[in-house]
N, C-alpha and C. Protein backbone atom coordinates (compact mmCIF):
# COMPACT_ATOMS: atom_id res chain seq x y z
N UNK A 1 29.58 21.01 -81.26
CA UNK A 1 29.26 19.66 -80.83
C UNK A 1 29.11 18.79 -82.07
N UNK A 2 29.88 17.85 -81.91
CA UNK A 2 29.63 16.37 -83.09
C UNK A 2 28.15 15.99 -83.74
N UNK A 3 27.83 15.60 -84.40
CA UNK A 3 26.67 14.81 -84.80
C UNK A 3 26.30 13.72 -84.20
N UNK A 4 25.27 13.20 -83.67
CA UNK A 4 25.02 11.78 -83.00
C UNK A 4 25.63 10.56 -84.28
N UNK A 5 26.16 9.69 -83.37
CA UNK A 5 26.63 8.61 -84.54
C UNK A 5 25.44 8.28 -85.57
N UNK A 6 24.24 8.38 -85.34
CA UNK A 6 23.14 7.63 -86.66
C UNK A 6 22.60 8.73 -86.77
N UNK A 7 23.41 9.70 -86.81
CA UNK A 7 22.92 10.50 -88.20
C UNK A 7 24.51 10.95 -89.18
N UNK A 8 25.92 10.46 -88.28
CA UNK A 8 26.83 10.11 -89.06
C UNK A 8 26.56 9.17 -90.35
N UNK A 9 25.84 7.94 -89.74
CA UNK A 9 25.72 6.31 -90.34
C UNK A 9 24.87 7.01 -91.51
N UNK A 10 23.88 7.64 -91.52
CA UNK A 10 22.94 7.77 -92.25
C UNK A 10 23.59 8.83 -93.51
N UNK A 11 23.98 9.66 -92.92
CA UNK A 11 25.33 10.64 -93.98
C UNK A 11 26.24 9.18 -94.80
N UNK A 12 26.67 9.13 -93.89
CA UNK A 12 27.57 7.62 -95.11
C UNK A 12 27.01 6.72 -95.89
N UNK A 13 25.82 6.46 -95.17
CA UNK A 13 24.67 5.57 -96.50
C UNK A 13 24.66 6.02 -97.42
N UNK A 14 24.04 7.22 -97.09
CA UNK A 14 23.61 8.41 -98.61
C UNK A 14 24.92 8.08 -99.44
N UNK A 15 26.26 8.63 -98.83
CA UNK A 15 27.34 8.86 -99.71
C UNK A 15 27.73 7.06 -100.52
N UNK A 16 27.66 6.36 -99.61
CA UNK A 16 28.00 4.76 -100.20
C UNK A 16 27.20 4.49 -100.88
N UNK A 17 25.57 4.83 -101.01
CA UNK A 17 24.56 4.21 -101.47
C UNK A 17 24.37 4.95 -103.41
N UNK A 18 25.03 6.26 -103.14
CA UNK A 18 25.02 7.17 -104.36
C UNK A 18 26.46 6.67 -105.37
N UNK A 19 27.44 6.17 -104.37
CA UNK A 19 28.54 5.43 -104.86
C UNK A 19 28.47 4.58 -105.64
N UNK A 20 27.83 3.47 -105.13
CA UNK A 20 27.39 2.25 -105.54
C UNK A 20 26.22 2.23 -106.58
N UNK A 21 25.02 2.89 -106.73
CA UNK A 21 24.23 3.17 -107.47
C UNK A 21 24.88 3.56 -108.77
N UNK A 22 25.58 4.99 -108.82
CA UNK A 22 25.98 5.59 -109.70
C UNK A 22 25.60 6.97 -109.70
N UNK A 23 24.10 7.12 -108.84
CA UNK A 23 23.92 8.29 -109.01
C UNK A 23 23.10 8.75 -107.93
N UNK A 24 22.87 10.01 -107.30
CA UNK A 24 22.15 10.47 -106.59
C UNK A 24 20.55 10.32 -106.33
N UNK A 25 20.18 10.35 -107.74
CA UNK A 25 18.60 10.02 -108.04
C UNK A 25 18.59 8.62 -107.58
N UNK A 26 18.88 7.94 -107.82
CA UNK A 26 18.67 6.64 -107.31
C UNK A 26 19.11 5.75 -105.79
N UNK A 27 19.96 7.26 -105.38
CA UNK A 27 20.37 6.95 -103.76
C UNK A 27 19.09 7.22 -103.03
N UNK A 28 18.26 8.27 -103.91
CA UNK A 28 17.26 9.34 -103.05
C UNK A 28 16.07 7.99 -103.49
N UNK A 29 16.01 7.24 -104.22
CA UNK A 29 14.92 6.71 -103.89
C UNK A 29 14.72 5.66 -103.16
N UNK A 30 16.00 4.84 -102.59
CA UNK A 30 16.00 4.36 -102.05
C UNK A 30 15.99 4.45 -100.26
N UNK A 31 16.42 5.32 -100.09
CA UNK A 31 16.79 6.53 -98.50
C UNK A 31 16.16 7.09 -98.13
N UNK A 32 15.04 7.90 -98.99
CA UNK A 32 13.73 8.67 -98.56
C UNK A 32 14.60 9.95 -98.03
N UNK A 33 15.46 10.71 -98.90
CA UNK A 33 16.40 11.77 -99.26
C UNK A 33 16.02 12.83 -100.36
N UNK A 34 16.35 13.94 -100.41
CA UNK A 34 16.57 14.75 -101.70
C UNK A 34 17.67 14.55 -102.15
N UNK A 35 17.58 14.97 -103.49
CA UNK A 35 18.76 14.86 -104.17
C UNK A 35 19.89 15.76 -103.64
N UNK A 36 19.69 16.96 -103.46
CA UNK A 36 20.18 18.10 -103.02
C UNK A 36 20.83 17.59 -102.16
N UNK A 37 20.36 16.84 -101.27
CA UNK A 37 20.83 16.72 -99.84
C UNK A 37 21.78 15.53 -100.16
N UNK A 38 21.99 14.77 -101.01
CA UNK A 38 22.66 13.67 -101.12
C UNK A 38 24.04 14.26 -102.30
N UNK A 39 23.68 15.28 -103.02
CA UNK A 39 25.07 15.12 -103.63
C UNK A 39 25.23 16.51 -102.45
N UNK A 40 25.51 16.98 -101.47
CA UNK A 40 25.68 17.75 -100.70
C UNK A 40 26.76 16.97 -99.84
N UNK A 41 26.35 15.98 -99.33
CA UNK A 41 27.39 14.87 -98.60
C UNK A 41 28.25 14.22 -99.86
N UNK A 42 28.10 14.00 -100.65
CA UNK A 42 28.98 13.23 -101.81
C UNK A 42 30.20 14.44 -101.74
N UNK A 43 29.82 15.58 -101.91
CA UNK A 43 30.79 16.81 -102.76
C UNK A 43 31.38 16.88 -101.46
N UNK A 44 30.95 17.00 -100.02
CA UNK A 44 31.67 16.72 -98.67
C UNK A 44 32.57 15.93 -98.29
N UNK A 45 32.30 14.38 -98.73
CA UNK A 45 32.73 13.39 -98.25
C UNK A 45 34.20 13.47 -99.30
N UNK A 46 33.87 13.40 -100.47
CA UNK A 46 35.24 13.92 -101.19
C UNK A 46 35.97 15.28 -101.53
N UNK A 47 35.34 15.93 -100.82
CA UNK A 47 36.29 17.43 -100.39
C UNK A 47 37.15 16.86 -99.20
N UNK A 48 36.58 16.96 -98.16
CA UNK A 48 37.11 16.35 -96.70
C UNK A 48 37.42 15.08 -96.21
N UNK A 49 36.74 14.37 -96.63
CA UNK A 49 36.80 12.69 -96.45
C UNK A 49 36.14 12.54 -95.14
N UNK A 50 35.21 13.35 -95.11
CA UNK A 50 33.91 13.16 -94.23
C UNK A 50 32.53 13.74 -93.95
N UNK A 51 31.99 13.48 -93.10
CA UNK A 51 30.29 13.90 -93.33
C UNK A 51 30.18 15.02 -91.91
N UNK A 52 31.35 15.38 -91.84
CA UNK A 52 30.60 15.97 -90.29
C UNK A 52 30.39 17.79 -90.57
N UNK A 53 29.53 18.34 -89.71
CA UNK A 53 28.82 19.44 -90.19
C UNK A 53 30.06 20.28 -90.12
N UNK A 54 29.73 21.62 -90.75
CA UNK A 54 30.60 22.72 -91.03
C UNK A 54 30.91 23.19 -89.52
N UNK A 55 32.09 24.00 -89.20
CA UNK A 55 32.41 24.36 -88.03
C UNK A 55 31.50 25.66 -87.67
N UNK A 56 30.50 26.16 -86.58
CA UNK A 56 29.59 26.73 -86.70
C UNK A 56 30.17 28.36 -86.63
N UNK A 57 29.54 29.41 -87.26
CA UNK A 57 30.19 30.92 -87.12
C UNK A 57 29.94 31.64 -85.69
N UNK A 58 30.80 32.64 -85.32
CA UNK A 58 30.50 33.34 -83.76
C UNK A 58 31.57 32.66 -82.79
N UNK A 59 31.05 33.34 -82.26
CA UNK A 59 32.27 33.23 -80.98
C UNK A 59 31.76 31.97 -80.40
N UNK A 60 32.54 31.35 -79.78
CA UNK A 60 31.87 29.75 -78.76
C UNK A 60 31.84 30.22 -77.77
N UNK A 61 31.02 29.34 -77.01
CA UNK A 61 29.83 29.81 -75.55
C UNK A 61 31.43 29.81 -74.64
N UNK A 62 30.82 30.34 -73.55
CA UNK A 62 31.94 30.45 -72.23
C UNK A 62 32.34 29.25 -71.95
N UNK A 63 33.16 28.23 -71.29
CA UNK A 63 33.24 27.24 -70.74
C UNK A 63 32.85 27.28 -69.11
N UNK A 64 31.71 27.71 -68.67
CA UNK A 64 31.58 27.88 -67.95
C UNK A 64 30.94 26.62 -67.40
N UNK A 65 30.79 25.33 -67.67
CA UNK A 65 30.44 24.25 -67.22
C UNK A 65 31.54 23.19 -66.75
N UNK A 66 32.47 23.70 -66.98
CA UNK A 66 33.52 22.92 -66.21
C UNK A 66 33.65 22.95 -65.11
N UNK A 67 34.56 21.65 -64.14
CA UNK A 67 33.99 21.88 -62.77
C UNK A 67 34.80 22.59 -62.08
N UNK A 68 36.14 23.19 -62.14
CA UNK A 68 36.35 24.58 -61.27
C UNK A 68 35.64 25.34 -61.29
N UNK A 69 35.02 26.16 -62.52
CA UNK A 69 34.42 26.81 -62.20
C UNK A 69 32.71 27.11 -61.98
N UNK A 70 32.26 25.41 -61.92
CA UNK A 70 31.32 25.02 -61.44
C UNK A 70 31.63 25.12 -59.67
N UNK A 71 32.40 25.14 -59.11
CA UNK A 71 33.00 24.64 -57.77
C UNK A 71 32.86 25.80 -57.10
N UNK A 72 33.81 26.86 -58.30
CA UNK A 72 33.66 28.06 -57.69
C UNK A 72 32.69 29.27 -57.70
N UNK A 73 31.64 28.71 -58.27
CA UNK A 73 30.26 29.27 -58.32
C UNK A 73 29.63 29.08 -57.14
N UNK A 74 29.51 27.77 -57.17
CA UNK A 74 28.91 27.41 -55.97
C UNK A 74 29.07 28.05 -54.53
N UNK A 75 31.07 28.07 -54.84
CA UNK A 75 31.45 28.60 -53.17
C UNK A 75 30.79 29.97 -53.36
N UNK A 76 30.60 30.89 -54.27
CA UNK A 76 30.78 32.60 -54.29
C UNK A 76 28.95 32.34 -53.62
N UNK A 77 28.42 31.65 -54.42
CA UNK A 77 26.86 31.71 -53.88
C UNK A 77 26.14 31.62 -52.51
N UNK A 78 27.33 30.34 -51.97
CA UNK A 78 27.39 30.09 -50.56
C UNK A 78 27.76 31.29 -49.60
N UNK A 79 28.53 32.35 -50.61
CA UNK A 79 29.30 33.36 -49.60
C UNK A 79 28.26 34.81 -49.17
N UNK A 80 27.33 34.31 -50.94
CA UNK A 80 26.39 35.88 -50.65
C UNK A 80 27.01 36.42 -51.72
N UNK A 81 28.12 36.41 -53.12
CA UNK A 81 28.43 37.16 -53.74
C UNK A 81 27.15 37.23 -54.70
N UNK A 82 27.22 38.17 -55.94
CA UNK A 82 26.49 38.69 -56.69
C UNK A 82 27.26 38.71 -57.84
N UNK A 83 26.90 38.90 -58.89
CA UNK A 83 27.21 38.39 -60.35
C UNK A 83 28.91 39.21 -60.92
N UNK A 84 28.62 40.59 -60.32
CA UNK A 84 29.73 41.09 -60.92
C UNK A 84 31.11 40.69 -60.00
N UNK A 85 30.81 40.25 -58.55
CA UNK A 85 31.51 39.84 -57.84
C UNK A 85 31.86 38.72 -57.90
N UNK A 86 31.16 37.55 -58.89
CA UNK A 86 31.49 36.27 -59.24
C UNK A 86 32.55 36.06 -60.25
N UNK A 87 31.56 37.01 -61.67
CA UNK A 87 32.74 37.24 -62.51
C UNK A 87 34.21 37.37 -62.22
N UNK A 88 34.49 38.64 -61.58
CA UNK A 88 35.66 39.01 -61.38
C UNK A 88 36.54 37.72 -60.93
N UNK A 89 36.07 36.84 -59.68
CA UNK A 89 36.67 36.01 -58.38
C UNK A 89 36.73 34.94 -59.75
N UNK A 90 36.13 34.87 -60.85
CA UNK A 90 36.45 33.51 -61.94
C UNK A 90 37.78 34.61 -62.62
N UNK A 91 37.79 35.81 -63.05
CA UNK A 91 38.74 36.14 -63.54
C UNK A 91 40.14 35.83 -63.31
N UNK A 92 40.15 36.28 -62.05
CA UNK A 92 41.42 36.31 -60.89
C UNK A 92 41.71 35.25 -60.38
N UNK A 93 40.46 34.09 -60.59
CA UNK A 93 41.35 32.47 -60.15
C UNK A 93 41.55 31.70 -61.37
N UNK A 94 40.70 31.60 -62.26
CA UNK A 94 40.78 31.06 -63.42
C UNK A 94 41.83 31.43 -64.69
N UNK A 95 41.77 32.75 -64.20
CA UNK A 95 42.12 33.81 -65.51
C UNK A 95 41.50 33.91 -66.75
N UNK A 96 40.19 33.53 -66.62
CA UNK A 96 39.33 33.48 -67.98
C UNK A 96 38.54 34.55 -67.51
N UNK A 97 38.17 35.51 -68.74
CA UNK A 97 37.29 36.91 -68.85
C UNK A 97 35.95 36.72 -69.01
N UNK A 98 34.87 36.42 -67.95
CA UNK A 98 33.50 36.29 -68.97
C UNK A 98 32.83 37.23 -68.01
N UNK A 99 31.75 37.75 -68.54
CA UNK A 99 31.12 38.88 -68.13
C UNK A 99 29.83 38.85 -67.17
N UNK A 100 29.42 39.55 -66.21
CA UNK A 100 28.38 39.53 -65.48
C UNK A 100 27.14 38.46 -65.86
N UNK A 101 26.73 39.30 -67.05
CA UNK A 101 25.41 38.90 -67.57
C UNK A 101 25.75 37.17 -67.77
N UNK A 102 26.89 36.75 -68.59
CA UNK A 102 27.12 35.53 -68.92
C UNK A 102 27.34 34.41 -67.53
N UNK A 103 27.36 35.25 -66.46
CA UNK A 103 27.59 34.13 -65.62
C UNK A 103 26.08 34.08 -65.05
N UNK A 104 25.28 34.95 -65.12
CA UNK A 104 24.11 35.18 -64.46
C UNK A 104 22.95 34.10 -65.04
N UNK A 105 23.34 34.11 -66.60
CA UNK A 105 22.83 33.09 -67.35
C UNK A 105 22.81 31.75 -67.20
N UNK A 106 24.49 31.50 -67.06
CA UNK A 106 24.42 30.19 -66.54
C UNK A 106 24.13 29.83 -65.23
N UNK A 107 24.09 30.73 -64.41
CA UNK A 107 23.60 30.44 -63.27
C UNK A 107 21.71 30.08 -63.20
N UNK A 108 21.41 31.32 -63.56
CA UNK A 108 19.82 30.88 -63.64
C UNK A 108 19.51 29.69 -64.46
N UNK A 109 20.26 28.84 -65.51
CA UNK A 109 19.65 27.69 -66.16
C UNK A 109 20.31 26.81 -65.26
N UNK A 110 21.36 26.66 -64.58
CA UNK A 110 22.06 25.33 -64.59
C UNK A 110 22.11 24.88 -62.76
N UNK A 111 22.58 26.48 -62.61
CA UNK A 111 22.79 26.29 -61.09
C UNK A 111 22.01 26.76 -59.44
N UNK A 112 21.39 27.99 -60.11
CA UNK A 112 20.44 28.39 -58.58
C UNK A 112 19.61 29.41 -59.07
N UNK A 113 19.08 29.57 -58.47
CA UNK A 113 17.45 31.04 -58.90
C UNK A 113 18.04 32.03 -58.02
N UNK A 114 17.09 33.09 -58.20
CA UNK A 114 17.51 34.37 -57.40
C UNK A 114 15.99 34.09 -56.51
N UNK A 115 16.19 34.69 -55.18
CA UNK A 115 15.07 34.58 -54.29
C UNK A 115 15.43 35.54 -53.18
N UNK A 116 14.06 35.93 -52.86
CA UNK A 116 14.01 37.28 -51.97
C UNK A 116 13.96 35.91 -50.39
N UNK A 117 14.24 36.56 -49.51
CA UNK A 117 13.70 35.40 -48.16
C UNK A 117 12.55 35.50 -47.65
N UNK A 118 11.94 34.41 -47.84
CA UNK A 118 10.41 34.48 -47.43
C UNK A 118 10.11 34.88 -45.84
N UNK A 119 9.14 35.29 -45.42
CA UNK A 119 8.63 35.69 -44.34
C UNK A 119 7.84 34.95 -43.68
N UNK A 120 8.04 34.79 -42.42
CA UNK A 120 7.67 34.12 -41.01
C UNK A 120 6.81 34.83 -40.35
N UNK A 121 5.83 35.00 -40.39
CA UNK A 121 5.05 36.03 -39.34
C UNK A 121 4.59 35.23 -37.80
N UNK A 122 4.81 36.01 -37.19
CA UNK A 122 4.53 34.62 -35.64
C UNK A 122 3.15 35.83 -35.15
N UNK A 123 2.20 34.79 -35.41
CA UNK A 123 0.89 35.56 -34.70
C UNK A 123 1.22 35.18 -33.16
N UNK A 124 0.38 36.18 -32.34
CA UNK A 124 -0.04 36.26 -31.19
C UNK A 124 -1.31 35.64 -30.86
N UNK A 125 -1.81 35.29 -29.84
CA UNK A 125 -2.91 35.18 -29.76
C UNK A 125 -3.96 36.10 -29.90
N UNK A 126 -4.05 37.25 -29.67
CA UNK A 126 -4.61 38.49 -29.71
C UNK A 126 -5.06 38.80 -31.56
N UNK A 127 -3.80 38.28 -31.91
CA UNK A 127 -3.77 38.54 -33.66
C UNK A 127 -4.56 37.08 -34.45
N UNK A 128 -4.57 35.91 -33.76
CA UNK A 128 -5.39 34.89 -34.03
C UNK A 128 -6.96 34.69 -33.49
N UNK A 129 -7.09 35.08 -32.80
CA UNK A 129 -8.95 36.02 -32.16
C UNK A 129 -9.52 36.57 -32.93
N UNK A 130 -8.80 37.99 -33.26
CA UNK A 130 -9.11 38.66 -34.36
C UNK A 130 -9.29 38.16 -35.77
N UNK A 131 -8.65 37.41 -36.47
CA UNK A 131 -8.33 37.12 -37.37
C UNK A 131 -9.47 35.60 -37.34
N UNK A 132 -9.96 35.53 -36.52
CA UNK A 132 -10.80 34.02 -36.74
C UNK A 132 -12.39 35.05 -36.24
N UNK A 133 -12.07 36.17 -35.99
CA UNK A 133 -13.56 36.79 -35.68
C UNK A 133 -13.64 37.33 -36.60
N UNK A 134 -12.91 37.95 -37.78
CA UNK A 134 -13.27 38.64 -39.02
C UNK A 134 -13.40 37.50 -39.96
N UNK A 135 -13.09 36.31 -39.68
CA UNK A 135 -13.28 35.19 -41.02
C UNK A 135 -14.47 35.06 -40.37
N UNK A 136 -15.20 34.91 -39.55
CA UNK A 136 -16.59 34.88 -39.62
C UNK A 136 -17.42 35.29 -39.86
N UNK A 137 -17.13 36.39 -39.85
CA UNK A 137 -18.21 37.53 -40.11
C UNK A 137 -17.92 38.24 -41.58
N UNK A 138 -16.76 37.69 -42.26
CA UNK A 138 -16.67 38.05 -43.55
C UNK A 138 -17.09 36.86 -44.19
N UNK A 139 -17.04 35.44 -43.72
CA UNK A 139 -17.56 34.53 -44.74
C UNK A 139 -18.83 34.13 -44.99
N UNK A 140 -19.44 33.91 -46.53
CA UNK A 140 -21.18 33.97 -46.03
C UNK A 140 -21.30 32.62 -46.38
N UNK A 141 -20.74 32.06 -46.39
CA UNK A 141 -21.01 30.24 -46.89
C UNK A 141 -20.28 29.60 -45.39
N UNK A 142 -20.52 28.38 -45.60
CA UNK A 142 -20.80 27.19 -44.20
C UNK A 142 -19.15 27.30 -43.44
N UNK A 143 -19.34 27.72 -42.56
CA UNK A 143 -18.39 27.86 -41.52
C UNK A 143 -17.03 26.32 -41.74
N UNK A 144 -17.83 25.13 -42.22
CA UNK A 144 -17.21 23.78 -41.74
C UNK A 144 -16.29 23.78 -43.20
N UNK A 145 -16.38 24.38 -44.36
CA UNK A 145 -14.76 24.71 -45.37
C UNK A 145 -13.73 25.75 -45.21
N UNK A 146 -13.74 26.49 -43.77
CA UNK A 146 -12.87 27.14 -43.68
C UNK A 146 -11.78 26.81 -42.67
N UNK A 147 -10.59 26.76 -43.08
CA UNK A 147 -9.49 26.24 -42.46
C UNK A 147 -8.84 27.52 -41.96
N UNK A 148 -7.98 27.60 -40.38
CA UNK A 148 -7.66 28.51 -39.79
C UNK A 148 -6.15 27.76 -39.12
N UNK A 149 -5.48 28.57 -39.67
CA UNK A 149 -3.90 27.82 -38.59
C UNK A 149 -3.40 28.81 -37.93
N UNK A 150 -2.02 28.73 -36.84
CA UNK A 150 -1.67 29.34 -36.13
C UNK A 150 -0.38 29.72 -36.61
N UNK A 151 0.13 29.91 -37.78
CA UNK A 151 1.23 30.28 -38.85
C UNK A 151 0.98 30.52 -40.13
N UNK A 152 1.72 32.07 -40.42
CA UNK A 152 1.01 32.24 -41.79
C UNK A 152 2.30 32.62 -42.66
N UNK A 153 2.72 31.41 -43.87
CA UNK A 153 3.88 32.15 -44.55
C UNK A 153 3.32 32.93 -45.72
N UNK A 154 4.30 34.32 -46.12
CA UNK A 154 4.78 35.33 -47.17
C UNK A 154 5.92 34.52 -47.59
N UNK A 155 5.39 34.37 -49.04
CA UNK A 155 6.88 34.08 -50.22
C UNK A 155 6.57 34.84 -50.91
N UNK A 156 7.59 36.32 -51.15
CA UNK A 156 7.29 37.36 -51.98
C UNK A 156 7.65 37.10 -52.99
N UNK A 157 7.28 37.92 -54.31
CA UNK A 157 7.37 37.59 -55.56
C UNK A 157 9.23 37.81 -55.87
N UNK A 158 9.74 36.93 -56.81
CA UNK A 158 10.89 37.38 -57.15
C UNK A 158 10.87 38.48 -58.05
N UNK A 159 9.93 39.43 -58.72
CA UNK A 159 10.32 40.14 -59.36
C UNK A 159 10.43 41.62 -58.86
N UNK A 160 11.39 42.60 -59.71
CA UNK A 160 11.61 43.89 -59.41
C UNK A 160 12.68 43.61 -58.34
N UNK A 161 12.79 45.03 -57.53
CA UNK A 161 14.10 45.58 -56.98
C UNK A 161 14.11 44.66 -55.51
N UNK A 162 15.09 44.11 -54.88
CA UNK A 162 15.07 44.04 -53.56
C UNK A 162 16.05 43.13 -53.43
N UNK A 163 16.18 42.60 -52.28
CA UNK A 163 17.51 42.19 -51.17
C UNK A 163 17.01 40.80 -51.66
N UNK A 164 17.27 40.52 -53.31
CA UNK A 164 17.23 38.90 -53.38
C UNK A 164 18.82 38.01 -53.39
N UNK A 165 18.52 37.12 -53.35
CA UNK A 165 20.21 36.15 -53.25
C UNK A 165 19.60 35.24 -54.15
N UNK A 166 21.02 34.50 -54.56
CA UNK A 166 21.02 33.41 -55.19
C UNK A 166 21.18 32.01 -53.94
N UNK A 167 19.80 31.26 -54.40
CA UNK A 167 20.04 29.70 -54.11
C UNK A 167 20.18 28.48 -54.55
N UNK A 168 21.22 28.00 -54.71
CA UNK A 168 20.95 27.02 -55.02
C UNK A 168 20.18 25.99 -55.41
N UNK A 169 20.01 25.08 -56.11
CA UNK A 169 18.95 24.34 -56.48
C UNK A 169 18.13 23.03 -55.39
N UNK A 170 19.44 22.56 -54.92
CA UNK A 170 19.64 21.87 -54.17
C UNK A 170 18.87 22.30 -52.34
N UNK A 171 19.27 23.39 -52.17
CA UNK A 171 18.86 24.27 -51.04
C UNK A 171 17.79 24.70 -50.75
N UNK A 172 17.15 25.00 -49.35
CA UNK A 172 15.72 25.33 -48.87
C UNK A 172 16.15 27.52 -49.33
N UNK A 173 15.15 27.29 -49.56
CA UNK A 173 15.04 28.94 -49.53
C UNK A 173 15.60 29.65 -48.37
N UNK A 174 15.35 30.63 -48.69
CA UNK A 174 16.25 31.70 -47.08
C UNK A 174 14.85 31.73 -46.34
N UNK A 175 14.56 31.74 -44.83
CA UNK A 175 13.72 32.05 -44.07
C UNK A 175 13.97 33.42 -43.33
N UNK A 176 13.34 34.22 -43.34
CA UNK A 176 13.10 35.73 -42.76
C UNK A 176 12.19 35.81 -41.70
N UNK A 177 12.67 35.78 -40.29
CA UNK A 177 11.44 36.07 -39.35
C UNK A 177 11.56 37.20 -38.68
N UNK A 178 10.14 37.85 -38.76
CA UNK A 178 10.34 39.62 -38.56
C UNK A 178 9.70 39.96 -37.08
């Protein structure tokens, strides 16, 4: 990625300002610079005939933010696929190679969480009796701060092993009624 333009502008000061001066020491006192850092862009600007940073080492990230295969994330997620099953379906339409883990990544920052489906429990009446005769007799402070409803949700934890999916960001969670 480029440099923001004003910290281009500010690279070319240094280099015009050390130009015009004559010398580095006297670019740096005017710029609130090191010296170091100013004949660093000078020896740049006339190697290359510019200030922009070195090209960085390593491999470059996936392009996985583009919108096919933003598009086609989305559909595989909608379908119920799973990471190694995503990969592949970008292989075989895209023809670009990126790996499980790398799509899983961009998925958890950009595009959806993993989530187990939360649980619906539908009391009975029989199970709401009970359950309002043991809050009484288990609570020892004033009856009039305890709140009692006739629906009780489970949102299990996402972590460890189980039947989680990916949702979208955009999307209500999965509902599970047992």
């Amino acid at each position: 990625m480029p440099p923001f333009p004003c910290v281009l502008a500010r690279r070319w000061r240094l280099v015009h300002e050390a130009e015009r001066l004559g010398s580095a020491q006297k670019a740096v006192q005017e710029n609130k610079a090191s010296v170091r850092v100013v004949e660093m862009w000078c020896r740049r600007a006339k190697a290359t005939g510019t200030v922009d940073d070195t090209p960085r080492a390593g491999k470059p990230r996936a392009p996985l933010a583009s919108r096919e295969a933003t598009l086609l994330l989305r559909e595989g997620v909608k379908r119920g696929d799973q990471c190694p099953q995503l990969a592949k379906m970008m292989q075989e339409r895209l023809g670009v190679t990126w790996s499980a883990d790398t799509v899983r990544r961009y998925m958890d920052k950009y595009l959806a969480r993993r989530m187990r489906p939360r649980k619906r429990v539908s009391l009975i009446a029989k199970h709401m009796r009970a359950r309002l005769c043991f809050a009484k007799q288990w609570v020892r402070k004033s009856w009039h701060n305890v709140v009692v409803t006739n629906k009780k949700y489970f949102r299990l934890s996402n972590k460890g092993p189980g039947n989680e999916e990916w949702v979208l960001f955009e999307d209500e969670p999965l509902t599970m009624v047992s």
